[in-house]
C-alpha atoms as a PDB file:
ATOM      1  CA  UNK A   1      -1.241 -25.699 -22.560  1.00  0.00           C
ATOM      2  CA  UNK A   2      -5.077 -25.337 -22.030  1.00  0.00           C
ATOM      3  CA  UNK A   3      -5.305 -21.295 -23.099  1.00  0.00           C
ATOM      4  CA  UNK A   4      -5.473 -21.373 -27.196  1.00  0.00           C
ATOM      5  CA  UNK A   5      -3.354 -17.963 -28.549  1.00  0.00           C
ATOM      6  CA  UNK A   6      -0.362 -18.208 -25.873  1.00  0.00           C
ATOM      7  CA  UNK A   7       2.829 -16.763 -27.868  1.00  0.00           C
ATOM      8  CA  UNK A   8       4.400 -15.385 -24.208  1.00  0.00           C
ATOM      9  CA  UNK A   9       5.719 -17.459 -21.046  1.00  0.00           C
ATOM     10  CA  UNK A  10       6.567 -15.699 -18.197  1.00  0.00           C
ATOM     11  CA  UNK A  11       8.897 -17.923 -16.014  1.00  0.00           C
ATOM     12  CA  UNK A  12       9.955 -17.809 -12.673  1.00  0.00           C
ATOM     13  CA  UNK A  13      13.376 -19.044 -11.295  1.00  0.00           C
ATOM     14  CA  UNK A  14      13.126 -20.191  -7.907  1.00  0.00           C
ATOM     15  CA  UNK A  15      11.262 -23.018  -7.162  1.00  0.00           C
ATOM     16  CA  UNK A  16      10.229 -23.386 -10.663  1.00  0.00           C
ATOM     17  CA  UNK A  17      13.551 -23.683 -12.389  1.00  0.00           C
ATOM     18  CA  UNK A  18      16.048 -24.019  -9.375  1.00  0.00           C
ATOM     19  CA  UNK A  19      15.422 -26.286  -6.885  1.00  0.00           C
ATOM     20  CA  UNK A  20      15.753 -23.992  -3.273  1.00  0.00           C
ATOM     21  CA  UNK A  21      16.662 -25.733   0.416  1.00  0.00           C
ATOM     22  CA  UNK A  22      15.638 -22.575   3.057  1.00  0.00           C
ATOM     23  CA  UNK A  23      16.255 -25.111   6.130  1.00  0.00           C
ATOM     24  CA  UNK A  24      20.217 -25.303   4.759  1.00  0.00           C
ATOM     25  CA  UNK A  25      20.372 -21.474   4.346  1.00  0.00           C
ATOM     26  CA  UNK A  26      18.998 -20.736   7.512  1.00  0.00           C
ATOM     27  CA  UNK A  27      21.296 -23.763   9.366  1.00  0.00           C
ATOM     28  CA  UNK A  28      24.435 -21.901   7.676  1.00  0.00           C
ATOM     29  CA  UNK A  29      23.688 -18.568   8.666  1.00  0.00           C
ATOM     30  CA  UNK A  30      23.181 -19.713  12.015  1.00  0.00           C
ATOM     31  CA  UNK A  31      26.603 -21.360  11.907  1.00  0.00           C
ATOM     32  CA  UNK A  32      27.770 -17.562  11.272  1.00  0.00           C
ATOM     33  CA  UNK A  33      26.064 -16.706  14.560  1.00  0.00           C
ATOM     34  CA  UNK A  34      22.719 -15.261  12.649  1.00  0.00           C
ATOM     35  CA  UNK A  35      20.351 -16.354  15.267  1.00  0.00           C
ATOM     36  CA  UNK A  36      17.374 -14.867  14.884  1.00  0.00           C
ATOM     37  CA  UNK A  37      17.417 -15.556  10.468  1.00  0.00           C
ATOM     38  CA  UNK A  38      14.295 -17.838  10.700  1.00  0.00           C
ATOM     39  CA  UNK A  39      12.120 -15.151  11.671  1.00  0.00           C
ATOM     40  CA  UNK A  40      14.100 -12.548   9.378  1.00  0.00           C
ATOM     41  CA  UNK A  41      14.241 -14.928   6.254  1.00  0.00           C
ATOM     42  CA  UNK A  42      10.644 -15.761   5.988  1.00  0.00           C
ATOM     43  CA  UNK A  43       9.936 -16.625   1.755  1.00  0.00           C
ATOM     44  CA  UNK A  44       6.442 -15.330   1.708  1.00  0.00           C
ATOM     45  CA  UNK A  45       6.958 -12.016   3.470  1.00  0.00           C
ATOM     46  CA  UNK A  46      10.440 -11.368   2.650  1.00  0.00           C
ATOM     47  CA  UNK A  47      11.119  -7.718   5.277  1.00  0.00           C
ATOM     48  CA  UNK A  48      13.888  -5.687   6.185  1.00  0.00           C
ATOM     49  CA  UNK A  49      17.371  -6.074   4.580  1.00  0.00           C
ATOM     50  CA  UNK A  50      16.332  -9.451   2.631  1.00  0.00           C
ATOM     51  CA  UNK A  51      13.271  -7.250   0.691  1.00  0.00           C
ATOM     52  CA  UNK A  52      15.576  -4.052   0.153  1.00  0.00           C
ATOM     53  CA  UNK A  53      17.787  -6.195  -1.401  1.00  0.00           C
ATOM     54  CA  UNK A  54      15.535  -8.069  -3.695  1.00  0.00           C
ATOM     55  CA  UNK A  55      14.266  -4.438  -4.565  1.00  0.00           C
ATOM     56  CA  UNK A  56      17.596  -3.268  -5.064  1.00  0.00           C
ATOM     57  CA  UNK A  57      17.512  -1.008  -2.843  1.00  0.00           C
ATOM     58  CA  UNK A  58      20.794  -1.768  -1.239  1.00  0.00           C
ATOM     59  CA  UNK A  59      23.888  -2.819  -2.860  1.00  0.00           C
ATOM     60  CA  UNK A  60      25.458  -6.266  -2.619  1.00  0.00           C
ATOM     61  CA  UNK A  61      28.386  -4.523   0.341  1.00  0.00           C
ATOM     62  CA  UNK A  62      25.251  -3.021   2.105  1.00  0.00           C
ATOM     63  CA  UNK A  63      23.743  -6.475   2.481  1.00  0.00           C
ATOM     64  CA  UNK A  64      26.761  -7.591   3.721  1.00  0.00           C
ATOM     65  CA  UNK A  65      27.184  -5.244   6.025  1.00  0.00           C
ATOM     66  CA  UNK A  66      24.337  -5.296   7.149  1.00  0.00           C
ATOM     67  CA  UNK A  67      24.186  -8.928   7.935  1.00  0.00           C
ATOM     68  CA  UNK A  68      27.617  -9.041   9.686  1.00  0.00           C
ATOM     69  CA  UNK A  69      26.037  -5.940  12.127  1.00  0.00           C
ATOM     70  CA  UNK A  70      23.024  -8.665  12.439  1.00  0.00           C
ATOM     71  CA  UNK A  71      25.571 -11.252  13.430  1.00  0.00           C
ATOM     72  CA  UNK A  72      27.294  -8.603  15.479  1.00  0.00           C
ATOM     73  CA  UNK A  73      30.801 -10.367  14.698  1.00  0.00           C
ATOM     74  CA  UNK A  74      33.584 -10.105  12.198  1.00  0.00           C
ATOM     75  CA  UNK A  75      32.081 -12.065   9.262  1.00  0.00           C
ATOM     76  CA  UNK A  76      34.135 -12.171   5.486  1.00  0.00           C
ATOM     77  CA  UNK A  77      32.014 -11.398   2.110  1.00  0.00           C
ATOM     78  CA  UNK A  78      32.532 -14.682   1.263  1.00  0.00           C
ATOM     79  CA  UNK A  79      31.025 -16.572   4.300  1.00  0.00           C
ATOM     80  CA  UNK A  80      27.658 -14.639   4.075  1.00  0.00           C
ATOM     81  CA  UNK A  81      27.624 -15.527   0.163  1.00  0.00           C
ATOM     82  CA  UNK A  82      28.060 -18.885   0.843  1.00  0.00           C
ATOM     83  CA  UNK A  83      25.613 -19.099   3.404  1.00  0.00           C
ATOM     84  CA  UNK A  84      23.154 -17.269   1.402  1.00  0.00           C
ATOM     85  CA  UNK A  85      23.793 -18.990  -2.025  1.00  0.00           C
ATOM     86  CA  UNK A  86      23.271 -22.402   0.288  1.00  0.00           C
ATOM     87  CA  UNK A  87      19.895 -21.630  -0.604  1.00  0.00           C
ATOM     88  CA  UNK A  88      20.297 -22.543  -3.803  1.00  0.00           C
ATOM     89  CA  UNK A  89      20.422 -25.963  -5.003  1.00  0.00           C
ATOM     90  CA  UNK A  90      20.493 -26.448  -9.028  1.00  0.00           C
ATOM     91  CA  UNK A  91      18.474 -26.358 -11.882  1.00  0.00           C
ATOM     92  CA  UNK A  92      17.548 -29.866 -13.573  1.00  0.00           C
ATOM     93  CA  UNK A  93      19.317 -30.308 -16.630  1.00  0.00           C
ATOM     94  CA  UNK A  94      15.979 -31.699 -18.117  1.00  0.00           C
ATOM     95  CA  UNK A  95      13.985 -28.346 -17.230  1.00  0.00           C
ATOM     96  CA  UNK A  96      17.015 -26.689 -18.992  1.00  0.00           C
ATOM     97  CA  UNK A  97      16.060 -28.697 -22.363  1.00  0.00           C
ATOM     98  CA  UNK A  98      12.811 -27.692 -21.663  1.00  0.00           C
ATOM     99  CA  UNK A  99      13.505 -24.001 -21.962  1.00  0.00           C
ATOM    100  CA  UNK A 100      15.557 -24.565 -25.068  1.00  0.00           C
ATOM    101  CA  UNK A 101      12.883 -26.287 -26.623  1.00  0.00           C
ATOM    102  CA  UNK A 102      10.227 -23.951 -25.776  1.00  0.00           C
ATOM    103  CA  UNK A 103      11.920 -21.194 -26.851  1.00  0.00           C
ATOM    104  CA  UNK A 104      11.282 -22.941 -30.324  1.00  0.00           C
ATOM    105  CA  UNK A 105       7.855 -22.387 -29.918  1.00  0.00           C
ATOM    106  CA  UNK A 106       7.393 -19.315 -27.854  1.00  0.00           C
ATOM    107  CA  UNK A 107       9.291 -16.024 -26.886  1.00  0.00           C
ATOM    108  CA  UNK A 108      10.388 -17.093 -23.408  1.00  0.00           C
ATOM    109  CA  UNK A 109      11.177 -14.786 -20.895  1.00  0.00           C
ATOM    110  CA  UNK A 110      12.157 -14.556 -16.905  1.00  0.00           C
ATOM    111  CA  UNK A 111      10.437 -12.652 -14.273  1.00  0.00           C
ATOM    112  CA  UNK A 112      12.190 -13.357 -10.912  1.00  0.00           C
ATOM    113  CA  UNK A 113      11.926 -11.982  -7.356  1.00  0.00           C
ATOM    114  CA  UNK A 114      16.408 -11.985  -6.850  1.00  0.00           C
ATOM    115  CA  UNK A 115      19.316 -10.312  -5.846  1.00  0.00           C
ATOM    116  CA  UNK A 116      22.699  -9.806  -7.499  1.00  0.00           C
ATOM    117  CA  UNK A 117      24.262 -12.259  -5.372  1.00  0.00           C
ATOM    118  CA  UNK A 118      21.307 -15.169  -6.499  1.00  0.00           C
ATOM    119  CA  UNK A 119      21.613 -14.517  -9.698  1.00  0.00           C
ATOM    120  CA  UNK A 120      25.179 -14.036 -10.106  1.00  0.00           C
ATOM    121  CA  UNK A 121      25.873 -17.506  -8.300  1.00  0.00           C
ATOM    122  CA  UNK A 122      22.852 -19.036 -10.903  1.00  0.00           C
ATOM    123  CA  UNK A 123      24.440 -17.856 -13.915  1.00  0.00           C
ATOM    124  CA  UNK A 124      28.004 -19.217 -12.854  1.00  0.00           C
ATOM    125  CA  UNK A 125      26.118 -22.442 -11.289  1.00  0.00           C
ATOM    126  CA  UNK A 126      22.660 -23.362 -12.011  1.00  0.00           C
ATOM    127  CA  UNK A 127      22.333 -21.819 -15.804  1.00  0.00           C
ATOM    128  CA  UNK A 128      25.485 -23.662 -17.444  1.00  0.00           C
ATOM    129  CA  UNK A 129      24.648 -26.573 -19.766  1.00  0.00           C
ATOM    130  CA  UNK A 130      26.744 -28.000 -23.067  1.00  0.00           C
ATOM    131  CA  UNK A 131      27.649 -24.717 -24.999  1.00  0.00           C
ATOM    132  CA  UNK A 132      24.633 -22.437 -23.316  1.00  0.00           C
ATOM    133  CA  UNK A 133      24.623 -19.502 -20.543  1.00  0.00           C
ATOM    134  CA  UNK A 134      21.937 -17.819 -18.478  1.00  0.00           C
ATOM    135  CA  UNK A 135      21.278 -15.489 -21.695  1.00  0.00           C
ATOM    136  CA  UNK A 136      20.397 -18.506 -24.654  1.00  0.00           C
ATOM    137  CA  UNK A 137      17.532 -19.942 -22.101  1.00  0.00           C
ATOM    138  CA  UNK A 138      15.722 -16.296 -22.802  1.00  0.00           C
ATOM    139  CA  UNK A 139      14.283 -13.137 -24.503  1.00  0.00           C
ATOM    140  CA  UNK A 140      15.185 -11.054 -21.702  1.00  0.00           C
ATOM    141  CA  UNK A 141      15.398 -11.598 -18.492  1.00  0.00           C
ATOM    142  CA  UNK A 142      12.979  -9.149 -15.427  1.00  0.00           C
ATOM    143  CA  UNK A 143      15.188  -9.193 -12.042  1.00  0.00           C
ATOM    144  CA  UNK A 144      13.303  -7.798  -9.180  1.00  0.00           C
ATOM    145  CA  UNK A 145      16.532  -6.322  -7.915  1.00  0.00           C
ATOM    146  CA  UNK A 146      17.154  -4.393 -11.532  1.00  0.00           C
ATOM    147  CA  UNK A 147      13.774  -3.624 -11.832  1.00  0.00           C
ATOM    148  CA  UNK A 148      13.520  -1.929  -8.735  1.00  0.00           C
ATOM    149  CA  UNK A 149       9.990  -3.538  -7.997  1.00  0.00           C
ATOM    150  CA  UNK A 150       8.969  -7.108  -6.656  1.00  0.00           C
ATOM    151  CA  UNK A 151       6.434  -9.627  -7.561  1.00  0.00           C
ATOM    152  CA  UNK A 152       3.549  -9.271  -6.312  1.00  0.00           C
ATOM    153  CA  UNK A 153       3.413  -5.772  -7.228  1.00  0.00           C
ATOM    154  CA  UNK A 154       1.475  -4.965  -9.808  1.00  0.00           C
ATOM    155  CA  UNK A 155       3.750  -2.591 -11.271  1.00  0.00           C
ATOM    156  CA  UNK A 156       6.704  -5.318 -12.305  1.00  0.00           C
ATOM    157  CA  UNK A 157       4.264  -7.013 -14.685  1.00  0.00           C
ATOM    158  CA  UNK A 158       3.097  -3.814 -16.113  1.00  0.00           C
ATOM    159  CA  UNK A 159       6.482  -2.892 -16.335  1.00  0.00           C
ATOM    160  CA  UNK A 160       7.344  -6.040 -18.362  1.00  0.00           C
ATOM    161  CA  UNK A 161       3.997  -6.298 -20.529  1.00  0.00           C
ATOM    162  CA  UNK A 162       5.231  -2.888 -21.564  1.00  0.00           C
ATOM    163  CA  UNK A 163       9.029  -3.108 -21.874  1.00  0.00           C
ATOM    164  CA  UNK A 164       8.579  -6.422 -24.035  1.00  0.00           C
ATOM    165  CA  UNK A 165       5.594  -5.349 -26.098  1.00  0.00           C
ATOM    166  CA  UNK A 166       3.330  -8.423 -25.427  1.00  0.00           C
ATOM    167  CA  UNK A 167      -0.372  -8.958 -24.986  1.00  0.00           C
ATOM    168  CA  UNK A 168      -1.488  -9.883 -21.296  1.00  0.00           C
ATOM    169  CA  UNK A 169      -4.033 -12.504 -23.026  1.00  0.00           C
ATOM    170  CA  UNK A 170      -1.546 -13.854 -25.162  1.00  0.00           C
ATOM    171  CA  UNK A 171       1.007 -14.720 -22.118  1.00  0.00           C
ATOM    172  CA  UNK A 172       1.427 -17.472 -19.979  1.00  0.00           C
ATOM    173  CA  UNK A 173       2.599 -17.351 -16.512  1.00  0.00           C
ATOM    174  CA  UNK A 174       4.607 -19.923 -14.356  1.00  0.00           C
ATOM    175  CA  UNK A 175       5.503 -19.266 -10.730  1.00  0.00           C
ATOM    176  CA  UNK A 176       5.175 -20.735  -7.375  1.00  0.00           C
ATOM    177  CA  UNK A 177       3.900 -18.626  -5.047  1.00  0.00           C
ATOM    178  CA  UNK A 178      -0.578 -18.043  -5.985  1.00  0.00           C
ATOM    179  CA  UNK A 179      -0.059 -14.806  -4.797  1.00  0.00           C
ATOM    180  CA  UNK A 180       2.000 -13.838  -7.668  1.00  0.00           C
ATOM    181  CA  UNK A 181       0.172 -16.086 -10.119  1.00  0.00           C
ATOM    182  CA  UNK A 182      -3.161 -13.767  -8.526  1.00  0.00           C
ATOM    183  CA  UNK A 183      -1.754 -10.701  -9.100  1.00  0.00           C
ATOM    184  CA  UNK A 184      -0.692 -11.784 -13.314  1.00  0.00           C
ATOM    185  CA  UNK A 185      -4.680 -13.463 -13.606  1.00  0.00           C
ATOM    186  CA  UNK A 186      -5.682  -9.346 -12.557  1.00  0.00           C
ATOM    187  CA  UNK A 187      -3.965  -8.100 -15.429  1.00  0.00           C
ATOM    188  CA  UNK A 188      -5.549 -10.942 -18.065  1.00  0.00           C
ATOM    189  CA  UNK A 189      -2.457 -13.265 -17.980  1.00  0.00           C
ATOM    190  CA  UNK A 190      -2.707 -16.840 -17.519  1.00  0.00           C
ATOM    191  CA  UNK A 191      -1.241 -18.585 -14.738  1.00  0.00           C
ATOM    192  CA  UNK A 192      -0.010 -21.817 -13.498  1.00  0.00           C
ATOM    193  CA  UNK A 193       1.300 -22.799  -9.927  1.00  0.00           C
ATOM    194  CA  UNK A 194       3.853 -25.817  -9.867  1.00  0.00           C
ATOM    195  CA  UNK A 195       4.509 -27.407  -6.335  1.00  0.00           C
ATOM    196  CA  UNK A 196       7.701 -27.378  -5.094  1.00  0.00           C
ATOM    197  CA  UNK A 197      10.452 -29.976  -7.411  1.00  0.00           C
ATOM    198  CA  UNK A 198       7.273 -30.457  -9.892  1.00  0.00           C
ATOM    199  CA  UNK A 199       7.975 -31.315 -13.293  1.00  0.00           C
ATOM    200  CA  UNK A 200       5.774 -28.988 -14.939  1.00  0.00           C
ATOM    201  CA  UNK A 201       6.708 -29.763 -18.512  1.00  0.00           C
ATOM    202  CA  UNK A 202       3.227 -31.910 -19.039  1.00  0.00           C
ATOM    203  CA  UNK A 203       2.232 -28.273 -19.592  1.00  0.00           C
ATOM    204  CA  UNK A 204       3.269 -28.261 -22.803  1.00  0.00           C
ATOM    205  CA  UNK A 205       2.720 -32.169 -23.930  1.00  0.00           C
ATOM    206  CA  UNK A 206       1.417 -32.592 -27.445  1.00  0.00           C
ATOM    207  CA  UNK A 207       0.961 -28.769 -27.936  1.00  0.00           C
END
């Protein structure tokens, strides 16, 4: 950690903690008959029923729905789940130590773009490690879909700088898209951008 005075980390989930595979997702929902997803399930410009549901602006049954009118066939809950959970590999168990042993240090919180089914499939899943759940990795976890607001909108890190009580210049940022990491650096946060499956723990190395 370059930035002297960091007491904050802001982390992201996917593609910094869990490791994501689009190309499956989009190969399973295709199975389903979803033949137009690659255009609809773009990452950077997330539109239509993907966005309102990482906004939270449609429930988890409206989603569904909405895909299986999409797919314009009879489609159960629990095919679309799988297909879109198929997007979601695992987290490493040694990035999982790394929380825990940041959280030592630091008051460690997550800020994720996600929606109710993500996160509920992460916490059964991907979070899971010797005695600890989703909850003993962090302070609090910021979900897009709660939240009502996505990253890069300036408003979700105003609205967590606020709801947490913490110093833009004394918190540290880690997600993978620059466009989010640009919109944090506005506000006086500090950023870093891992590539995708980076080990980003020599961040913290002798500090």
């Amino acid at each position: 950690m370059k930035n002297k005075g960091i007491k904050n980390l802001l982390i992201d989930l996917g593609g910094v903690l869990i490791n994501l595979d689009r190309q499956r997702c989009m190969e399973n929902f295709k199975k389903l008959g979803f033949t137009d997803v690659e255009e609809r399930l773009n990452i950077q410009q997330l539109n239509g029923i993907f966005m309102q549901q990482e906004k939270g602006l449609i429930t988890s049954a409206e989603f569904r729905n909405g895909i299986r009118e999409m797919i314009g066939k009879a489609v159960s809950d629990k095919q679309i789940d799988e297909a879109w959970n198929s997007f979601l590999i695992d987290i490493p168990t040694y990035k999982l130590d790394l929380l825990l042993k940041l959280r030592e240090k630091y008051v460690v919180y997550l800020l994720s773009n996600t929606n109710e089914i993500h996160w509920k499939w992460a916490c059964e899943n991907a979070f899971p490690y010797r005695t600890f759940k989703a909850e003993d990795y962090f302070e609090k976890a910021y979900l897009s879909y709660e939240m009502h607001l996505v990253k890069p909108e300036p408003e979700i890190f105003k609205a967590v700088i606020e709801d947490a009580g913490i110093e833009p210049q004394e918190t540290f940022f880690i997600d993978d898209s620059e466009i989010n990491c640009k919109a944090a650096r506005e506000l006086g946060i500090s950023t870093y951008t891992p590539k995708a499956g980076e080990d980003w723990s020599h961040l913290f190395k002798n500090k």
